[in-house]
Protein backbone atom coordinates (compact mmCIF):
# COMPACT_ATOMS: atom_id res chain seq x y z
CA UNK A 1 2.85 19.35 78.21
CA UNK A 2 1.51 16.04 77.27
CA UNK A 3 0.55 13.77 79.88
CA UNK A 4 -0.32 9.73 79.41
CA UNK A 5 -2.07 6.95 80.84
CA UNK A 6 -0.22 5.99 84.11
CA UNK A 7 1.54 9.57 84.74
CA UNK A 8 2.10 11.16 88.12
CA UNK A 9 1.38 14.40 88.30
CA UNK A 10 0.70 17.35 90.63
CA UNK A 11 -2.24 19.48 91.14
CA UNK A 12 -1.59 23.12 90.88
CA UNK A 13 -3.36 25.21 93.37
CA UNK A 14 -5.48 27.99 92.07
CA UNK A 15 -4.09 30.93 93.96
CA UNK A 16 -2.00 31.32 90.73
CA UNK A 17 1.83 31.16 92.30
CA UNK A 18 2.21 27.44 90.62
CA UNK A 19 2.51 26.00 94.30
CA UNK A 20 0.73 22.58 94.32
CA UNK A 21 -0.85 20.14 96.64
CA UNK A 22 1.61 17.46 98.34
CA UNK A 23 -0.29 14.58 97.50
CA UNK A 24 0.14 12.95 93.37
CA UNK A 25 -2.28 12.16 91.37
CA UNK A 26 -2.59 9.02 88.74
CA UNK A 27 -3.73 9.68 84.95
CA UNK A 28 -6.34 7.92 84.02
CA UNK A 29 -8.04 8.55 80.94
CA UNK A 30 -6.37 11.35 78.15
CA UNK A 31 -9.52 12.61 75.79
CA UNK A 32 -10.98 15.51 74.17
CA UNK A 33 -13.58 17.39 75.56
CA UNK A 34 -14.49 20.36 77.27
CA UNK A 35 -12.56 21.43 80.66
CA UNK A 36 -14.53 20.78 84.09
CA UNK A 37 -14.27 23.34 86.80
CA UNK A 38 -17.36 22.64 88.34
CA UNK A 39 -18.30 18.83 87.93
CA UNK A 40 -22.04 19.20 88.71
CA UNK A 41 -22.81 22.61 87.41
CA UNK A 42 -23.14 22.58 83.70
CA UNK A 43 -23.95 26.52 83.34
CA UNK A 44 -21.42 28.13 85.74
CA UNK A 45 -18.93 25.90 84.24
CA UNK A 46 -19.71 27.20 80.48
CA UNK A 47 -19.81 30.75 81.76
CA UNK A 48 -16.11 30.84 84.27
CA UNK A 49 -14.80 28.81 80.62
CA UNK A 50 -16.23 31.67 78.49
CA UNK A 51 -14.96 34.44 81.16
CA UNK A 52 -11.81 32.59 80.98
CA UNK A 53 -11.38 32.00 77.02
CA UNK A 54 -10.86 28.20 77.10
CA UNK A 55 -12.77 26.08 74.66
CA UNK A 56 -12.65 22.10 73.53
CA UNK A 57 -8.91 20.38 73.82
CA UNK A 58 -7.31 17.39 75.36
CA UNK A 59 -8.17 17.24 78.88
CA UNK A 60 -7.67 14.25 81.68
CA UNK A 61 -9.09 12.20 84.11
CA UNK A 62 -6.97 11.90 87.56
CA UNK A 63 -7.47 9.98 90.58
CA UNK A 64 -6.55 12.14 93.38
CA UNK A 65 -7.15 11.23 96.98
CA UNK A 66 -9.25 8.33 95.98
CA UNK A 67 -11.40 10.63 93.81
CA UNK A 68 -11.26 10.87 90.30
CA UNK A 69 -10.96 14.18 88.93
CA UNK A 70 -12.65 14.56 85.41
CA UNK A 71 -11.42 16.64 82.76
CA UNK A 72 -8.76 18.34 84.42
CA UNK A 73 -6.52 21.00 81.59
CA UNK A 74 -2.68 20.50 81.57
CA UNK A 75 -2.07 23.63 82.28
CA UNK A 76 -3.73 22.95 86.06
CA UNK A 77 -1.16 20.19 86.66
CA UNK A 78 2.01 19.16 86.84
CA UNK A 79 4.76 16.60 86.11
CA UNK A 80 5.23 14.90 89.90
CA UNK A 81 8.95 14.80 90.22
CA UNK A 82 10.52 13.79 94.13
């Protein structure tokens, strides 16, 4: 799914049953780049992305809890609907 500017979304929890945290998050920034799993480690990040098989694509920037979250895949969020 596409996601814009201004969205509400969800954050999907990484035990893998698509439950997600309570709390939204706000879109910030859509752009291409690589995904960030780990925001200050460069190598383990390339490495869990190579183990994983996910390369370059469109990826976002979300505030969550007051912190933004930087290139963040659509597939590890999701539309916020109440």
């Amino acid at each position: 799914m596409k996601y814009s500017v201004g969205d509400l979304v969800k954050i999907v929890k990484s035990s893998g049953d698509g439950d997600s945290y309570d709390e939204p998050g706000l879109i910030v920034r859509v752009y291409e780049s690589t995904p960030k799993i780990f925001l200050y480690n460069e190598e383990e990040n390339r490495r869990w992305l190579e183990d994983e098989d996910i390369g370059p694509g469109t990826v976002y920037d979300i505030i969550y809890n007051g912190v933004v979250e930087e290139a963040v895949l659509a597939e590890w969020i999701s539309p916020w609907t109440e």
